[in-house]
C-alpha atoms as a PDB file:
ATOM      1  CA  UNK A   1       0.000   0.000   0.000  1.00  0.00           C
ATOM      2  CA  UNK A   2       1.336   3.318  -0.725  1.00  0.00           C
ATOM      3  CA  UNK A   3      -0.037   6.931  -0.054  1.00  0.00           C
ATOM      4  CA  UNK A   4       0.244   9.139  -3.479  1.00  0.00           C
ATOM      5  CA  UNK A   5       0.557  12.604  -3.519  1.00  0.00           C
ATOM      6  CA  UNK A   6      -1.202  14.504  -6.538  1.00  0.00           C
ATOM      7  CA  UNK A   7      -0.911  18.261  -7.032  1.00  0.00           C
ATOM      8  CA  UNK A   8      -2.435  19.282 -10.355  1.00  0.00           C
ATOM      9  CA  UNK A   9      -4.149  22.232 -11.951  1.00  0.00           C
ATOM     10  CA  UNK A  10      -5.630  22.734 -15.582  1.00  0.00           C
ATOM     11  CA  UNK A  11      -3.844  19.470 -16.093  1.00  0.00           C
ATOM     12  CA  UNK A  12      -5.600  17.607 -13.432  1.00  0.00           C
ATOM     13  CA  UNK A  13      -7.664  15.733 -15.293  1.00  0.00           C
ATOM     14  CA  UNK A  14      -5.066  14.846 -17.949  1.00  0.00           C
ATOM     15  CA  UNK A  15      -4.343  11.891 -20.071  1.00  0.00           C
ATOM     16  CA  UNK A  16      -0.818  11.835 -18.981  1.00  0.00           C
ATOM     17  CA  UNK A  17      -1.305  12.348 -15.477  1.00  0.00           C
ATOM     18  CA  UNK A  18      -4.082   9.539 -15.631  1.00  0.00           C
ATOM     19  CA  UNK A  19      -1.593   6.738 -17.301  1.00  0.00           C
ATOM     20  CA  UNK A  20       0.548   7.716 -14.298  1.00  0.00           C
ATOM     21  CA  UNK A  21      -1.627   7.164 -11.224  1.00  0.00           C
ATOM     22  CA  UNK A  22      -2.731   3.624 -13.531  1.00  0.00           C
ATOM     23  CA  UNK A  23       0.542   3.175 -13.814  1.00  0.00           C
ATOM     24  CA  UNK A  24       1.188   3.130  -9.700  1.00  0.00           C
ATOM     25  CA  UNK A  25      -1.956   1.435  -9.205  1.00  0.00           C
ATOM     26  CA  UNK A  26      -0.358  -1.698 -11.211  1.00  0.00           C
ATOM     27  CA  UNK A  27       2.099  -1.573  -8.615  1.00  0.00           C
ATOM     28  CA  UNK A  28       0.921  -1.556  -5.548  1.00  0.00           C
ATOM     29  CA  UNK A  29      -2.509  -0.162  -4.384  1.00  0.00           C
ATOM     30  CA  UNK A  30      -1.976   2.923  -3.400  1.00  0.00           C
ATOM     31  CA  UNK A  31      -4.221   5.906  -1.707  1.00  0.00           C
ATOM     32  CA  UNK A  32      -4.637   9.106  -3.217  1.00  0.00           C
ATOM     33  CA  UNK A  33      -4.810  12.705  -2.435  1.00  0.00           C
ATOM     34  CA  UNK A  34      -5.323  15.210  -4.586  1.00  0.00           C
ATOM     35  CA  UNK A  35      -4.628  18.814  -4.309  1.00  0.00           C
ATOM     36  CA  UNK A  36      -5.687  21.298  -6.497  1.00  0.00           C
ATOM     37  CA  UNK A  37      -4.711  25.061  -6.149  1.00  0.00           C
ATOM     38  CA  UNK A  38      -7.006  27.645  -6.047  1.00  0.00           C
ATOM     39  CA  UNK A  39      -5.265  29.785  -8.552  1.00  0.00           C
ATOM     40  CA  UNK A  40      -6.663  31.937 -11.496  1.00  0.00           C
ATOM     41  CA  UNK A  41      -6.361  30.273 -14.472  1.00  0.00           C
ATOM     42  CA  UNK A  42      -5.350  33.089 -16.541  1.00  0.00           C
ATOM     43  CA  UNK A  43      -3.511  34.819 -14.224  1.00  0.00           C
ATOM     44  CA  UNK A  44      -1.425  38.290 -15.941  1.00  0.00           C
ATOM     45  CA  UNK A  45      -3.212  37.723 -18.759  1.00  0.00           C
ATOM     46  CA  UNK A  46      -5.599  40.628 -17.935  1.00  0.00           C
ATOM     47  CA  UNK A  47      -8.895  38.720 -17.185  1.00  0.00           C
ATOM     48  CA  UNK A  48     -11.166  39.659 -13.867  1.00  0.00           C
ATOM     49  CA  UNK A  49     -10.929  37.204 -11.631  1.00  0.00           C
ATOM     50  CA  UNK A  50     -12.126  36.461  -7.277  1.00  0.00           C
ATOM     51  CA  UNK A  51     -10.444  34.092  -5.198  1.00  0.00           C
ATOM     52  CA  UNK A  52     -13.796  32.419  -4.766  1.00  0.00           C
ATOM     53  CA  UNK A  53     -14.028  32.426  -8.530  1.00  0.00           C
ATOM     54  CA  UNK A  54     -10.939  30.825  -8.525  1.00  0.00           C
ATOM     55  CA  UNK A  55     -11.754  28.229  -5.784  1.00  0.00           C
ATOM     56  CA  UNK A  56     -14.981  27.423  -7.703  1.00  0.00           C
ATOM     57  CA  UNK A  57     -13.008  26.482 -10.346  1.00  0.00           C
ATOM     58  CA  UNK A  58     -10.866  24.122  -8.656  1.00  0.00           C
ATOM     59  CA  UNK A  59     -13.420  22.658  -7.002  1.00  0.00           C
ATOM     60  CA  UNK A  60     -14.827  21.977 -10.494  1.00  0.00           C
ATOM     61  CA  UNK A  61     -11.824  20.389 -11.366  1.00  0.00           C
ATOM     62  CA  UNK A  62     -11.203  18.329  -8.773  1.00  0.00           C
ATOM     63  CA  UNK A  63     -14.547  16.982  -8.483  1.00  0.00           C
ATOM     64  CA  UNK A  64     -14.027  15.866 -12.293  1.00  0.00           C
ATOM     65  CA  UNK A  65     -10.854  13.956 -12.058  1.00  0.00           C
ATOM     66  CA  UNK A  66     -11.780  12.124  -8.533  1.00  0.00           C
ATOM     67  CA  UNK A  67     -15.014  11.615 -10.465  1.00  0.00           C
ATOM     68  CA  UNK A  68     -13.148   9.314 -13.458  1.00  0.00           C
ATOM     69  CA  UNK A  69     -10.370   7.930  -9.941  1.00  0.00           C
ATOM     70  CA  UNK A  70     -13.607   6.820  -8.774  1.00  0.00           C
ATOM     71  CA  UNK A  71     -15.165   5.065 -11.378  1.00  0.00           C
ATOM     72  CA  UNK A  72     -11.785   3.345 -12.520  1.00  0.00           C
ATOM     73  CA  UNK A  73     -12.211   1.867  -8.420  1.00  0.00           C
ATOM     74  CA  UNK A  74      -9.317   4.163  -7.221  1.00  0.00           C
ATOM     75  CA  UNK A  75      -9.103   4.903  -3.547  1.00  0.00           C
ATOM     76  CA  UNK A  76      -8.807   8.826  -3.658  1.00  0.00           C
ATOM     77  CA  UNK A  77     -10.122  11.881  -1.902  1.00  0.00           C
ATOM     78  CA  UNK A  78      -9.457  15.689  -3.258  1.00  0.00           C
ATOM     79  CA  UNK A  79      -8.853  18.924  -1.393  1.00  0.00           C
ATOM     80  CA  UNK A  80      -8.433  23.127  -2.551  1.00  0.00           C
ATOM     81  CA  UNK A  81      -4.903  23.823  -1.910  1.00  0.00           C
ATOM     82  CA  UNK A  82      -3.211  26.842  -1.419  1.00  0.00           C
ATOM     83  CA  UNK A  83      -3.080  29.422  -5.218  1.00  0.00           C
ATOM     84  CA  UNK A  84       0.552  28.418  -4.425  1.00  0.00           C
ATOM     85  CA  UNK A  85       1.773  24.847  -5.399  1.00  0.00           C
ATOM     86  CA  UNK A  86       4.687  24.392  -3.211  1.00  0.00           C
ATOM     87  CA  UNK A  87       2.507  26.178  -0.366  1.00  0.00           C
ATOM     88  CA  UNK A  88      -0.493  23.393  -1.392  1.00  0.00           C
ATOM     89  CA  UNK A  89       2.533  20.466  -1.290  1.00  0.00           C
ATOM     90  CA  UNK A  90       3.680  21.775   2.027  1.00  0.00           C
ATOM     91  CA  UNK A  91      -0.258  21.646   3.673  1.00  0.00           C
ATOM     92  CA  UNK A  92      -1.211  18.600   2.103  1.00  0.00           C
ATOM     93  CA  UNK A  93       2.005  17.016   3.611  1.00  0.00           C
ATOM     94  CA  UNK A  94       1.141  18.307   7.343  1.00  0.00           C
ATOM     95  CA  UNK A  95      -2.237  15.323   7.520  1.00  0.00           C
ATOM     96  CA  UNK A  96      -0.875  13.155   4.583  1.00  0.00           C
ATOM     97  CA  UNK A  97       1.799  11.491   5.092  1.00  0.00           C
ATOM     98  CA  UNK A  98       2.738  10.609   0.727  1.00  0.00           C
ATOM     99  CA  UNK A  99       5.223   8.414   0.384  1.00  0.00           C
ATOM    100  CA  UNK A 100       5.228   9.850  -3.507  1.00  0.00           C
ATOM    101  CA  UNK A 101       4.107  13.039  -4.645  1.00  0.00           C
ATOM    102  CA  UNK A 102       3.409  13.437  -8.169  1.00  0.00           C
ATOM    103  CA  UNK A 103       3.257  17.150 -10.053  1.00  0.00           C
ATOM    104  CA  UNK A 104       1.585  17.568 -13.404  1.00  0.00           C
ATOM    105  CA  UNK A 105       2.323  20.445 -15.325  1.00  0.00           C
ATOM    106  CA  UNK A 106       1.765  21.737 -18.675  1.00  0.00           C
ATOM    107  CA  UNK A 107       4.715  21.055 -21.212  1.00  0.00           C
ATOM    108  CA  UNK A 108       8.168  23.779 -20.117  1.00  0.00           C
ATOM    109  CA  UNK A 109       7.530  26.468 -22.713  1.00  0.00           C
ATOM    110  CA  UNK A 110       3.445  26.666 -21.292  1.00  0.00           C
ATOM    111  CA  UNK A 111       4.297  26.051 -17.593  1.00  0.00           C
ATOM    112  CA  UNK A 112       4.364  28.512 -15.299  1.00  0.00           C
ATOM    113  CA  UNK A 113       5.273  25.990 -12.061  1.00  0.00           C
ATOM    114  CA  UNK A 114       8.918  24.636 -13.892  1.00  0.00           C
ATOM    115  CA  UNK A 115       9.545  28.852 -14.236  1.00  0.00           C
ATOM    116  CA  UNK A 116       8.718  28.962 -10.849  1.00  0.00           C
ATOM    117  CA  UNK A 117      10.883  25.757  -9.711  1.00  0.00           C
ATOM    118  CA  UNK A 118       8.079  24.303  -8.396  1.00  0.00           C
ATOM    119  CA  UNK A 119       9.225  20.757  -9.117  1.00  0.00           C
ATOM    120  CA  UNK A 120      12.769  21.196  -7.891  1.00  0.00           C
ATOM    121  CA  UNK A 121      11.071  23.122  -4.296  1.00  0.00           C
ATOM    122  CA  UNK A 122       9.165  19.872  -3.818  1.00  0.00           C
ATOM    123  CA  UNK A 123      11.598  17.515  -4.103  1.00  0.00           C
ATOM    124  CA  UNK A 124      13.185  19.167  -1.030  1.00  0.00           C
ATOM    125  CA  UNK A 125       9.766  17.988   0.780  1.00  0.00           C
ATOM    126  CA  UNK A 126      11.319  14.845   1.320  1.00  0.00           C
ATOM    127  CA  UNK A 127       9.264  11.899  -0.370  1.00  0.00           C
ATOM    128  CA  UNK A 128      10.403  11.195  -4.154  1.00  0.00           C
ATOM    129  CA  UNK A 129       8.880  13.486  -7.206  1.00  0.00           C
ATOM    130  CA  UNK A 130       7.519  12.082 -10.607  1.00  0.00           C
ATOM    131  CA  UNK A 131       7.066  14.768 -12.896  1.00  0.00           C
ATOM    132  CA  UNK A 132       4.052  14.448 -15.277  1.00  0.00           C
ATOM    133  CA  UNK A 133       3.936  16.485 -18.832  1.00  0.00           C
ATOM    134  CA  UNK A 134       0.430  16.658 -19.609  1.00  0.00           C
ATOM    135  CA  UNK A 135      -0.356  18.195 -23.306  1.00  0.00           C
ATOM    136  CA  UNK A 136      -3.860  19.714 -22.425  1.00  0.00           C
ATOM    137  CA  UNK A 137      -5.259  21.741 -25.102  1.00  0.00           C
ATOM    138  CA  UNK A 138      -4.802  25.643 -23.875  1.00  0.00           C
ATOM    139  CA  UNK A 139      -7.963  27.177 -22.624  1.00  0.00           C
ATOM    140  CA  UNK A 140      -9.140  23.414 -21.803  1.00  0.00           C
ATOM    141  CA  UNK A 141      -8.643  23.680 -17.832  1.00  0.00           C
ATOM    142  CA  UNK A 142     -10.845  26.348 -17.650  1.00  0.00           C
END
């Protein structure tokens, strides 16, 4: 059994990020947590936006992809994390105790969490890091 960390946000419900937690659930069983932040989705890019705008959308989001973890018999639960990833890592860590933690992030030219280091800042959080690449359409997390 193994706990699985998985801190997503317009790629949440991603292909890639999907094979992955299939992937560890051919290992092992595993539990699953997953965090999404409440950021705005198009954040500098000029557009209104509320934090409780912002949490909505998460929300929406999360309820999706533990929708589809459900239905493939997955043993996960969800929670709004901090509009900062490594901030959202660091909370989730404080009642989960992950023996993996898994990031997916849009592809390096599109991501604004690898310009931010947000891979590298987890990896200091102790348990090991898998790095997902998820190619989601732009404008499809929102």
């Amino acid at each position: 059994m193994s706990r699985v960390l998985i801190v997503a946000n317009e790629t949440v419900g991603a292909d890639e990020l999907l094979a992955e937690i299939r992937r560890l659930e051919d290992e092992k069983t595993s539990t699953y947590l997953v965090v999404v932040p409440a950021k705005p989705l198009h954040e500098g890019h000029g557009g209104v936006w509320t934090q409780e705008g912002a949490q909505e959308a998460a929300q929406a989001r999360l309820d999706g992809t533990l929708a589809i973890l459900h239905e493939e018999g997955l043993d996960a639960t969800g929670s709004i994390g901090d509009w900062s990833p490594v901030n959202a890592i660091r909370d989730a860590l404080i009642d989960f105790d992950a023996d993996v933690i898994v990031i997916s992030t849009h592809p390096e030219a599109r991501s604004r969490w690898l310009r931010k280091g947000v891979v590298e800042k987890a990896r200091e959080f102790g348990p090991p890091v898998i790095h997902i690449v998820s190619n989601v359409p732009a404008g499809a997390g929102a």
